[in-house]
Structures are given as C-alpha cells and as structure tokens.
Protein backbone atom coordinates (compact mmCIF):
# COMPACT_ATOMS: atom_id res chain seq x y z
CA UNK A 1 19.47 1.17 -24.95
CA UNK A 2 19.04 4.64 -23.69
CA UNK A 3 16.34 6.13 -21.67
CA UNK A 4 14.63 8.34 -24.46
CA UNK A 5 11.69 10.15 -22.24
CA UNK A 6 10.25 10.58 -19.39
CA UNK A 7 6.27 11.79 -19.32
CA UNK A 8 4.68 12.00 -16.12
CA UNK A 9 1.08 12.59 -16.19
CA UNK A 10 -1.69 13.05 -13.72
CA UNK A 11 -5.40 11.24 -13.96
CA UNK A 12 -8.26 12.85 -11.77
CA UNK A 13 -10.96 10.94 -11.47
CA UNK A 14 -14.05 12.27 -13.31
CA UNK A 15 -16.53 8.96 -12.78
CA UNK A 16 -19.32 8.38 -10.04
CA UNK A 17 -18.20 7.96 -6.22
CA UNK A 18 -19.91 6.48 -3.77
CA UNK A 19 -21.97 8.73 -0.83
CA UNK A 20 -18.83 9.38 1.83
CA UNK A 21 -20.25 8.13 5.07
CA UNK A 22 -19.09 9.04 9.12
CA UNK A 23 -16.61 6.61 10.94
CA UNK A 24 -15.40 5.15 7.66
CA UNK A 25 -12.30 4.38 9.48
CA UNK A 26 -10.60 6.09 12.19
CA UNK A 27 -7.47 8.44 10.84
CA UNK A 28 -5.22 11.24 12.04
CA UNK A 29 -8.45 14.40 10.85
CA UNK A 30 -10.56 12.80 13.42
CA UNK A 31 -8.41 14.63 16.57
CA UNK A 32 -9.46 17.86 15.31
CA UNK A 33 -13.36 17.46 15.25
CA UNK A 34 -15.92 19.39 13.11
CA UNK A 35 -15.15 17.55 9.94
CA UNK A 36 -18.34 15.50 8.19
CA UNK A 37 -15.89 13.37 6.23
CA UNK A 38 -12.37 13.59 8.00
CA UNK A 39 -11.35 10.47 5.38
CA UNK A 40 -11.62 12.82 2.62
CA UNK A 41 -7.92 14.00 3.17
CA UNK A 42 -6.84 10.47 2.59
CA UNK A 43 -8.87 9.39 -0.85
CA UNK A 44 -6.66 9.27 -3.70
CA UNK A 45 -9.11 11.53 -6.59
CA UNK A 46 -5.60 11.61 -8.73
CA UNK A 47 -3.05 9.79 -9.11
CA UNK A 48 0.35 10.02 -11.30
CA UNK A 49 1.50 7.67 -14.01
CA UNK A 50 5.24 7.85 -15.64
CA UNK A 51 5.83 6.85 -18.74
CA UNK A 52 9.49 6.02 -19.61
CA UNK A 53 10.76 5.35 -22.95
CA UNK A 54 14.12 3.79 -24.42
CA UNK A 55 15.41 4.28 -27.58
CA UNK A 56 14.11 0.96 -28.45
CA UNK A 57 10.81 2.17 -28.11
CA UNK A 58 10.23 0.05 -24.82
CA UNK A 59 7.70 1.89 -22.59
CA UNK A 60 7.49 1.42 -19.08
CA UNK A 61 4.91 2.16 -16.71
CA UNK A 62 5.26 3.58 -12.92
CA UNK A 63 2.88 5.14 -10.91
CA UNK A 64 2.10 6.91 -7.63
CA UNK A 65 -0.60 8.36 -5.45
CA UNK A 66 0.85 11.22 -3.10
CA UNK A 67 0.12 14.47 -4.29
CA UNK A 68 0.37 13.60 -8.04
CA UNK A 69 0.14 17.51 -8.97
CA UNK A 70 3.30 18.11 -7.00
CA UNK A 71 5.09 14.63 -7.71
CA UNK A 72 4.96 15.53 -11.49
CA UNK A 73 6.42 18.69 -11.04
CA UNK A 74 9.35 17.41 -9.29
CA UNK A 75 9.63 14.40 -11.90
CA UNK A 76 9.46 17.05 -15.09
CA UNK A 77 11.99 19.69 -12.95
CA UNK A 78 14.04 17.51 -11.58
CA UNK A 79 14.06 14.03 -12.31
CA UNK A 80 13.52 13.03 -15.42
CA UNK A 81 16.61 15.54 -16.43
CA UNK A 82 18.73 13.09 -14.22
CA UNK A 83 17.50 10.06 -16.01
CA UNK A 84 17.22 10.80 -19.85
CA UNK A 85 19.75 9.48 -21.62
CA UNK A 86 20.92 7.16 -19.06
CA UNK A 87 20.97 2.81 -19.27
CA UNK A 88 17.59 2.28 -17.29
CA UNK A 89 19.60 -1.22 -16.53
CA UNK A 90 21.10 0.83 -13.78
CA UNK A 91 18.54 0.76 -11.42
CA UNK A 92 20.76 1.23 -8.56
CA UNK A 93 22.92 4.16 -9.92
CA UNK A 94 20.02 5.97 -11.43
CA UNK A 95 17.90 5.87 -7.98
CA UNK A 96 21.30 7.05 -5.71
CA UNK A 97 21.40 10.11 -8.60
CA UNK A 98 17.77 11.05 -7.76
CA UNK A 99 17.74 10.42 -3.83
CA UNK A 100 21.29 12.16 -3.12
CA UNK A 101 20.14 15.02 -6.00
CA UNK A 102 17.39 15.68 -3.76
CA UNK A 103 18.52 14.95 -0.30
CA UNK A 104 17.76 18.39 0.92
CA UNK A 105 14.11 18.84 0.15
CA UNK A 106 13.22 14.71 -0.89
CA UNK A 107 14.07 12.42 1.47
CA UNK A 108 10.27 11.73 2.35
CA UNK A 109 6.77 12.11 1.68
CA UNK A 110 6.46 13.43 -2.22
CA UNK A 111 9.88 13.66 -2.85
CA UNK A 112 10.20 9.72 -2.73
CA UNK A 113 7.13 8.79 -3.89
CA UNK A 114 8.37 10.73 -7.40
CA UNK A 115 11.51 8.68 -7.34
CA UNK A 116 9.54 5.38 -6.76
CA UNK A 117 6.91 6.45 -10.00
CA UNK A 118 10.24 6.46 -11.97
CA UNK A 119 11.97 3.75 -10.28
CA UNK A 120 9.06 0.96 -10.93
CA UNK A 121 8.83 2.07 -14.14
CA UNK A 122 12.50 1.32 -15.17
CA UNK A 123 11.74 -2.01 -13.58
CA UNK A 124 9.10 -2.43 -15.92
CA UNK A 125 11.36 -1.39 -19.07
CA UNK A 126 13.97 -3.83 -17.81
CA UNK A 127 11.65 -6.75 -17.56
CA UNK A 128 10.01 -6.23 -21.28
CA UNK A 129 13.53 -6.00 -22.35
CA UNK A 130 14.37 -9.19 -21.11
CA UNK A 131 11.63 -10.75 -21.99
CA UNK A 132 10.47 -12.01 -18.41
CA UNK A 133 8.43 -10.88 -15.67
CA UNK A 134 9.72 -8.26 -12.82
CA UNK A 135 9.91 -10.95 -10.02
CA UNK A 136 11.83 -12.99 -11.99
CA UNK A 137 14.79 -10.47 -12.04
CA UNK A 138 13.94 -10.35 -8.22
CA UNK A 139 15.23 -13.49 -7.71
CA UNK A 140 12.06 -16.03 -9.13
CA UNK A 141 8.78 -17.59 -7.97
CA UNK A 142 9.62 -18.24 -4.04
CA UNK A 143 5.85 -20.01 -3.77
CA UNK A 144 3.12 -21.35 -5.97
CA UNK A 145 0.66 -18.76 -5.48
CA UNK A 146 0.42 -15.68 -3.31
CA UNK A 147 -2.30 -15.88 -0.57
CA UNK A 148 -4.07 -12.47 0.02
CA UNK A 149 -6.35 -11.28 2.43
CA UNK A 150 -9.56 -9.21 1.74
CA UNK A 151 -8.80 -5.47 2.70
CA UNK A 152 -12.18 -3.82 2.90
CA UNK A 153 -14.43 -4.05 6.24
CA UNK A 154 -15.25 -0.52 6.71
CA UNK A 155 -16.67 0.69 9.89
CA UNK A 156 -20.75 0.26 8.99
CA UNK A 157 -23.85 -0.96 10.44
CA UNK A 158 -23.19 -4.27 11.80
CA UNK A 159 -25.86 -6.19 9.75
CA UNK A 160 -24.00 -5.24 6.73
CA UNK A 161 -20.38 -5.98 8.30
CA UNK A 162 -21.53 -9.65 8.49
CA UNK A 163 -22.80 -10.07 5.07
CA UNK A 164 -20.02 -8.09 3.75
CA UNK A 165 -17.37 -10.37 5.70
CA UNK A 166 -19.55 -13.48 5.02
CA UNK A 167 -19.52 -12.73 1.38
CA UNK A 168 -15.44 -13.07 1.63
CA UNK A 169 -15.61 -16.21 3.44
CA UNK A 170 -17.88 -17.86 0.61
CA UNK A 171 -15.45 -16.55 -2.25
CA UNK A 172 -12.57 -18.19 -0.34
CA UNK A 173 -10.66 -16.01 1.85
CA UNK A 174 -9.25 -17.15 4.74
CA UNK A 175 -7.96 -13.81 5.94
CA UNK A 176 -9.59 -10.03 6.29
CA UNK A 177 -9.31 -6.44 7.31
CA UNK A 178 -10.94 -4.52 9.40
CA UNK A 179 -11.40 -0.68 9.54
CA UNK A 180 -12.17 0.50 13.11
CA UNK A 181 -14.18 3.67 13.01
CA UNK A 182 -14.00 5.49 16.29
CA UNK A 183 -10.95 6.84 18.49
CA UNK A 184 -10.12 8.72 21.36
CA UNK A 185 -12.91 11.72 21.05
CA UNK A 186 -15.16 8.94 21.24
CA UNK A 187 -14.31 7.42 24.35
CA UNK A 188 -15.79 4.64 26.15
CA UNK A 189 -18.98 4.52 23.99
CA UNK A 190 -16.72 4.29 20.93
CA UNK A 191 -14.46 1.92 22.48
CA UNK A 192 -17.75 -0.30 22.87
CA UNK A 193 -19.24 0.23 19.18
CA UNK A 194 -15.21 -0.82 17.92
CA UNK A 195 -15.77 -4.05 19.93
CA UNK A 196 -18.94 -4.89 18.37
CA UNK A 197 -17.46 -3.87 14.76
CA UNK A 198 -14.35 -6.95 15.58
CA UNK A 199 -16.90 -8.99 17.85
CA UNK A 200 -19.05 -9.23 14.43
CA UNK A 201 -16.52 -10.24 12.34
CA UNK A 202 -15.40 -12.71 14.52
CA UNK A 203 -18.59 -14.00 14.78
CA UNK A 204 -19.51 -14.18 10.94
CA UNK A 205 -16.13 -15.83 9.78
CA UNK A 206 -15.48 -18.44 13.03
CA UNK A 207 -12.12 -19.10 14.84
CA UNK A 208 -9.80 -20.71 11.84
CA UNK A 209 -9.77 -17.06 9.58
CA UNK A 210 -7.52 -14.37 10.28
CA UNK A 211 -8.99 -10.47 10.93
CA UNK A 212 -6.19 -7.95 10.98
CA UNK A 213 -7.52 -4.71 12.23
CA UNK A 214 -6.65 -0.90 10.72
CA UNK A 215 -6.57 2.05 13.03
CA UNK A 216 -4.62 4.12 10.04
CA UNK A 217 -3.10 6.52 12.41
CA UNK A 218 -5.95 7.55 13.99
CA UNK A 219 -5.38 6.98 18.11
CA UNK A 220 -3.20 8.43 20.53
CA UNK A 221 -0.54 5.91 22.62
CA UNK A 222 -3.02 6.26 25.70
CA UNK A 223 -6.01 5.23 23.89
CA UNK A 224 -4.52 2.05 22.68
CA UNK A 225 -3.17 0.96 25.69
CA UNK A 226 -6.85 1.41 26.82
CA UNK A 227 -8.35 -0.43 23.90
CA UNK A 228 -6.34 -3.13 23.01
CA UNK A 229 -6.79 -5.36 26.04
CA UNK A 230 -10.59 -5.22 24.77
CA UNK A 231 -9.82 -7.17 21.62
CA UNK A 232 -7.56 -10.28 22.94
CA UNK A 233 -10.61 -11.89 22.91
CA UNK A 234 -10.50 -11.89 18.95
CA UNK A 235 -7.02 -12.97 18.33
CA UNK A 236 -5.96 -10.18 15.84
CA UNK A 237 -3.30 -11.47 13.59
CA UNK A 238 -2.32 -7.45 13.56
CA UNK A 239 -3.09 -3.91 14.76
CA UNK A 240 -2.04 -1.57 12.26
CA UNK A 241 -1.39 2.03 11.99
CA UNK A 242 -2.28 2.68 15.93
CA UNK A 243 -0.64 5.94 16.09
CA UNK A 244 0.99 8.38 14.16
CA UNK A 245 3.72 7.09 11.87
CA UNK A 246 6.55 9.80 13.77
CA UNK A 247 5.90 8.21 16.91
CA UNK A 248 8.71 5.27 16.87
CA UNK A 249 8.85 5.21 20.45
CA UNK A 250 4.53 4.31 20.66
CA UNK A 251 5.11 1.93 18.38
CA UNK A 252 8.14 0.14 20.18
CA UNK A 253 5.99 0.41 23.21
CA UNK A 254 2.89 -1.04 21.59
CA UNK A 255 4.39 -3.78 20.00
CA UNK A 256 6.56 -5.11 22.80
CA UNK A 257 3.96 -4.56 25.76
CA UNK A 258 0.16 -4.55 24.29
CA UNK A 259 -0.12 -8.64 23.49
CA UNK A 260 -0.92 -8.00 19.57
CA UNK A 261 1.45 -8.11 17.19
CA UNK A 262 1.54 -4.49 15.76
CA UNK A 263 1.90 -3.63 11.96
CA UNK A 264 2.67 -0.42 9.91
CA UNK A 265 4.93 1.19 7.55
CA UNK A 266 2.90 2.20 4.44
CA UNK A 267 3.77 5.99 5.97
CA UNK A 268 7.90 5.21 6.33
CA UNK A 269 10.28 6.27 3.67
CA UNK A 270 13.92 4.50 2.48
CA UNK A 271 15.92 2.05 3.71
CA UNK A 272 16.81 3.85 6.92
CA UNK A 273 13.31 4.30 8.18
CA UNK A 274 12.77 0.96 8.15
CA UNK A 275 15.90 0.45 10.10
CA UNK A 276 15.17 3.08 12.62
CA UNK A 277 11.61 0.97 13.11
CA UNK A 278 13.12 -2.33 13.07
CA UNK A 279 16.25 -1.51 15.24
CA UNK A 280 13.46 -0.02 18.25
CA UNK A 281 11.51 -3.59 17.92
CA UNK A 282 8.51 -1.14 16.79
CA UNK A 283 7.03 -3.56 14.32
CA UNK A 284 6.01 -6.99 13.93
CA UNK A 285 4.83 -6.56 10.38
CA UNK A 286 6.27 -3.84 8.09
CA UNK A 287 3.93 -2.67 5.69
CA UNK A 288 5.70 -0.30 3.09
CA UNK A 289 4.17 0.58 -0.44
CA UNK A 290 6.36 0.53 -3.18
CA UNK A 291 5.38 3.82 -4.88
CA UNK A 292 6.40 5.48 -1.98
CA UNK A 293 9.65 3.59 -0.44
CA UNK A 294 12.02 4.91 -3.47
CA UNK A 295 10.55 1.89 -5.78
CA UNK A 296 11.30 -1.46 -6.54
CA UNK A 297 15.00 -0.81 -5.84
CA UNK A 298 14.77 0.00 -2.32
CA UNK A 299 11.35 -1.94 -1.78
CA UNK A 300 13.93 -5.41 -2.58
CA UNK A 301 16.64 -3.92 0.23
CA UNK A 302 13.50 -3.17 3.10
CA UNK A 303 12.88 -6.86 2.36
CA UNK A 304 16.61 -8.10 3.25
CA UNK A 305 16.86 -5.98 5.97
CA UNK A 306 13.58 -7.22 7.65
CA UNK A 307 14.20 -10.74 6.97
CA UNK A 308 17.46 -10.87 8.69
CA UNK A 309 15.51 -9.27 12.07
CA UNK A 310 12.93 -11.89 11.22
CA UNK A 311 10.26 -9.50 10.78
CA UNK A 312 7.37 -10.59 7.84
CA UNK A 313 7.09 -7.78 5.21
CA UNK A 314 3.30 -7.55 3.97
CA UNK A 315 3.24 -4.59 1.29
CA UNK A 316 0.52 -2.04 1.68
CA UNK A 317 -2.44 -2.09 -1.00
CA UNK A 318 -1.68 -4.85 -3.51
CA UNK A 319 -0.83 -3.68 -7.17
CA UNK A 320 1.21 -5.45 -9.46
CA UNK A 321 4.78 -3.53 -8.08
CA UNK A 322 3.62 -5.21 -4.37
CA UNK A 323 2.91 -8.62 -5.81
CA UNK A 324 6.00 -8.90 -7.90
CA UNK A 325 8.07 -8.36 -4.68
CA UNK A 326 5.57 -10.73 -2.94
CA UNK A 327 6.37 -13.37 -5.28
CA UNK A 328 10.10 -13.00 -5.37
CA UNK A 329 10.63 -12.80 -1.28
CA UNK A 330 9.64 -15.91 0.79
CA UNK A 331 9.77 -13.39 3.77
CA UNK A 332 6.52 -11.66 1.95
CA UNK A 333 4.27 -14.50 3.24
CA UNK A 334 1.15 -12.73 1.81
CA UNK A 335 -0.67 -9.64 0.44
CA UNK A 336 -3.21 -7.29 0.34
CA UNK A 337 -6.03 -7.08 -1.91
CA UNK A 338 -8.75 -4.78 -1.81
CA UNK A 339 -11.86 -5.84 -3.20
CA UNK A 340 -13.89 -3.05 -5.52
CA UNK A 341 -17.91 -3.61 -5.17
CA UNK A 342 -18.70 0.26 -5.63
CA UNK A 343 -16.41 3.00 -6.52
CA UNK A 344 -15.44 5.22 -3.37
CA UNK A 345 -11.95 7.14 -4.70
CA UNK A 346 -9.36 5.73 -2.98
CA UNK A 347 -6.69 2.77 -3.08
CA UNK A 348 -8.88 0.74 -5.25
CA UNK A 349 -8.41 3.61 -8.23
CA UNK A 350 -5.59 1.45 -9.10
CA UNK A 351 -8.07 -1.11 -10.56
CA UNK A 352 -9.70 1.73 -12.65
CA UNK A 353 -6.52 3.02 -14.24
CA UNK A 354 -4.76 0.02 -15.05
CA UNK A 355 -5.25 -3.54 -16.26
CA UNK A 356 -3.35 -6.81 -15.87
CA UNK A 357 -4.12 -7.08 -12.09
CA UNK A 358 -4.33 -10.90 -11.04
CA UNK A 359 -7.89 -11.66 -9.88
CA UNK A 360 -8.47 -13.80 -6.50
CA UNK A 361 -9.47 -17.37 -6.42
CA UNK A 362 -10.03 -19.08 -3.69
CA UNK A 363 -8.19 -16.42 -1.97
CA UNK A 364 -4.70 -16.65 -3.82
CA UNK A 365 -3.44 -14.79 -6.75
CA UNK A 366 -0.88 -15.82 -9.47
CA UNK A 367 1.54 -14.27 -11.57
CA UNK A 368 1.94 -15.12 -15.36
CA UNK A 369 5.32 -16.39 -16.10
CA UNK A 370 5.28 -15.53 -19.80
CA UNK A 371 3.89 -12.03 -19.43
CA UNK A 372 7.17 -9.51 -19.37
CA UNK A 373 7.37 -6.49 -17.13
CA UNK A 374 5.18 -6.22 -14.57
CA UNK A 375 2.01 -7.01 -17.00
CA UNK A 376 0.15 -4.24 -16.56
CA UNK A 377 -1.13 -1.53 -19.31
CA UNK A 378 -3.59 1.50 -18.53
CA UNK A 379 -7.09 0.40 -18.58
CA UNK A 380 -8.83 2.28 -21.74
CA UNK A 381 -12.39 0.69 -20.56
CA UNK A 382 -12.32 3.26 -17.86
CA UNK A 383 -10.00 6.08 -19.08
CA UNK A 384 -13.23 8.44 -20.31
CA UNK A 385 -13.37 8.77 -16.37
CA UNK A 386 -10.38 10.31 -16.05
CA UNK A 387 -9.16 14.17 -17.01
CA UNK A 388 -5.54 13.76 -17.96
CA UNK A 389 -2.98 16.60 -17.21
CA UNK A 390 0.46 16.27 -18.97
C-alpha cells in the first residue's frame, strides 16, 4: 500500500452567521483600538480538508484551520510531492521528511499546521486499514468515557450568561468556559464588568462545577497581575491564554506567582515548544491542537513529554483528532467541547463540515470501538454552505 494522492481543498463558508457583537472575548486586536469586531481576525470562514489516497483506494481525511488558502498551497507545492508514493504506515519518517524539508520557512504557524492536515490524515488511512479506531493504535481506551467541559460562555449581558451557563448545568456538565471580554484599554471599569461576567457564573452553577476562564491572548503581564487577585474568590480551575503566546517568560511568571493555575498552548508549535514552555514551569495545563502541532505524530510525543513533568494535557477545541488522543493518554484527563446553538464562524465550523463527532451526555463523550479511523466523513447535510476550492 502506497500513498496514491494527495488533494487538499479549501471550504469557505457560504451559510448564515450570527450578528458579531463587542467584547465577544478579549484577544490580541483589542490593544490597537478602533476595531467594531476585533474577533473577526480570529473566526475560522475557511478551513482546509486533505484527502489522501492509497492504492487500495483507502481515503483518509485531515484537516486544518490556519490560513487554509496558504496551507493548500504549501501542501500541493511542497508536500504532497514528499508523500506520494510513500507507505503512509510511516508516520514518523514521512512527518521528519516534511518538517526538516521545510525547516527554513515551516517550523510554525502555517507551515505546521499543513504538515498536521496531512499527518492526521495518514492516521486516519492507517486506522481503516487496520480495521480499528485511531486511539487504539495510540495505545487503547485509557478510561470509560471522556469527560468534557462546555466551551462557550461568551462575554454577554449577564441575564443571558446565567441562562446560558444554567442551561449546561441541566444537560449535565460539570465543567465550563468562560470568555472574558474586556482588557487592559478598559481598565478598572472593565476589570469590574469581567468580575461580574465570572461572579455570574459562579453564581448560576454553585461551588462543586468547574469554570475555566479564556483571556485568548488578549492582556498584557501587568494587567493580569492586576486582575487575577480579583478572581480567587471563584476558584478558577484555569486562566488561559493571559498573554501573548511569545511571551514564555509572562507565562512562567504567571503561573508560578499569580495563585491560578495557568493554561495555554493551542498557539505553540512541535515538540520543542512545548519543551521550551514546560522546561520554564510556564504552564499548568498545555493546551495544543492537533492540526497545528505537526499532527497526530507529534500531538502523541507533547503528551509523553508533559506527563513525565506531570503537567495535564487538555487539547484545544475538541474534534475527533483531540478525542482520539484524549482517549488513548490517561494524562489527557478531559476535553473540550464547544456547544453549537447558532452559527457564528468559528471553531464550531468543524461540526458543519464533518460528521461522526461523539455527542455529550451527561457531560461525557464516547468513542465507538468498531468504527475504524477516526470515524469521521464530511457532512453532505451542510456542504451546499460551503464554496469548495481545489
């Protein structure tokens, strides 16, 4: 078996999309002021799927989200040259051929997330070829069921916070997210309206739930050491994404100094950026995403590495690729899952583009032992919404 092809294609969304609204969540736009929607840099309108085929005819699926346009260029230039015609059994030698290949221009950002599209989806082939799911050539189910928390909680009027985080409590979850939707140009006044937006929450779900909180990049070091003393009070199982991902040395200080355990990582690239991170004691909860990391590949080596410095690994934004790792690691305690109630362009365009995603119950998903790969297909319900580009 021989990979035969490699087709990387890019889906825009076409469908409805929810009215963007101010202090969604804080982010790295907001510093420069004068934007109406500074979020609107960070919604995912595309995203890129890669289909690889064998000369068996097995087809498997891979995906990512960071600047699809460019990813597929890189994947039809350079990658998929480096893979055709090779065993897609060697998952290790094929991803060291595109990372070194590329180690002048690829070692982050786009250039990785191209190598992970490809990388999950000759984890996929490999599965359907042996007839048994991804996490089971992991290394097997390491718990029953995978319990996720609800990652939704945007920054809104507090009335609708409450019924928003009360409506998770009643379906089950016993963990959420919050998005926190002011920063430092806010100030004090901001400071107060995020203490009301964790202070509600609190309220609504009582004492026994966990609420992580999101600050996805958007405050400075000094703004955090301001803030975070204000939300002790709440027991935060996690602050996540306080500053920008560069700054290691925020992060160490954060972490070791501010009383909450701090999470991130989504925005970190290979093996070695997760060492730099974990080596400076900068996180107590590494987040990575799998379509960005380099894959599946180095996704399972993050997870050794940070289970030998004892640090919980927590992949960002669900999807089967997340959950498959989830299942096979015992030091992947839980995951996300973000709920979709209305269509706003973002993570949750997953859902629209693929089907096969476990649904919560009782907040805890499963994953089917007799389905190979990793048991997803694209989702032709919702595929008239999409413009294709091949």
């Amino acid at each position: 078996m021989k990979v035969k092809s490699v087709k990387a294609s890019v889906y825009t969304w076409q469908g409805p999309t929810a009215t963007p609204r101010a202090n969604l969540s804080t982010n790295p736009m907001d510093a420069l002021g004068g934007l109406s929607d500074t979020m609107g840099s960070f919604r995912f309108h595309q995203w890129l799927i890669v289909e690889v085929e064998t000369t068996d005819g097995i087809v498997g699926l891979g995906n990512c989200a960071l600047a699809p346009p460019l990813a597929k260029q890189i994947i039809d230039q350079y990658l998929a040259p480096l893979v055709i015609g090779r065993d897609p059994l060697d998952v290790e030698a094929l991803f060291q051929t595109m990372y070194r290949s590329t180690m002048a221009w690829g070692r982050k950002g786009v250039g990785m997330a191209a190598i992970s599209a490809i990388d999950i989806a000759l984890w996929d082939i490999n599965g359907k070829a042996m007839g048994v799911p991804v996490f089971k050539l992991l290394g097997g189910r390491t718990k029953k069921q995978i319990p996720v928390y609800a990652s939704r909680l945007y920054s809104q009027p507090l009335d609708t916070l409450a019924a928003e985080a009360q409506g998770y409590l009643d379906e089950g979850f016993t963990m959420m997210k919050l998005r926190l939707g002011w920063g430092p140009q806010q100030g004090p006044a901001g400071m107060a309206k995020n203490v009301d937006l964790v202070r509600t929450v609190r309220e609504t779900v009582g004492p026994d739930i966990d609420i992580m909180i999101e600050c996805y990049m958007g405050w400075t070091l000094e703004y955090a050491r301001r803030m975070i003393p204000r939300l002790l009070e709440f027991s935060p199982r996690w602050l996540e994404e306080p500053v920008l991902p560069d700054d290691i040395a925020g992060y160490a200080y954060l972490n070791q100094h501010s009383g909450v355990p701090i999470s991130g990582g989504e925005h970190e690239f290979t093996l070695l950026g997760f060492k730099q991170l974990l080596d400076a004691g900068a996180l107590s909860v590494i987040q990575y995403d799998t379509n960005r990391v380099g894959g599946i590949t180095v996704a399972q080596k993050i997870n050794a590495l940070a289970e030998a410095y004892q640090v919980p690994v927590v992949p960002h934004a669900g999807q089967m690729h997340n959950y498959h790792l989830t299942m096979a690691n015992l030091n992947c305690p839980i995951s996300e899952y973000f709920p979709v109630s209305e269509v706003e362009v973002g993570n949750e365009l997953f859902y629209y583009l693929f089907e096969g995603d476990p649904q919560p119950r009782n907040g805890f998903i499963d994953l089917d032992d007799t389905v190979p790969g990793l048991g997803v297909s694209l989702n032709k319900a919702h595929l008239h919404n999409f413009s294709v580009a091949v």
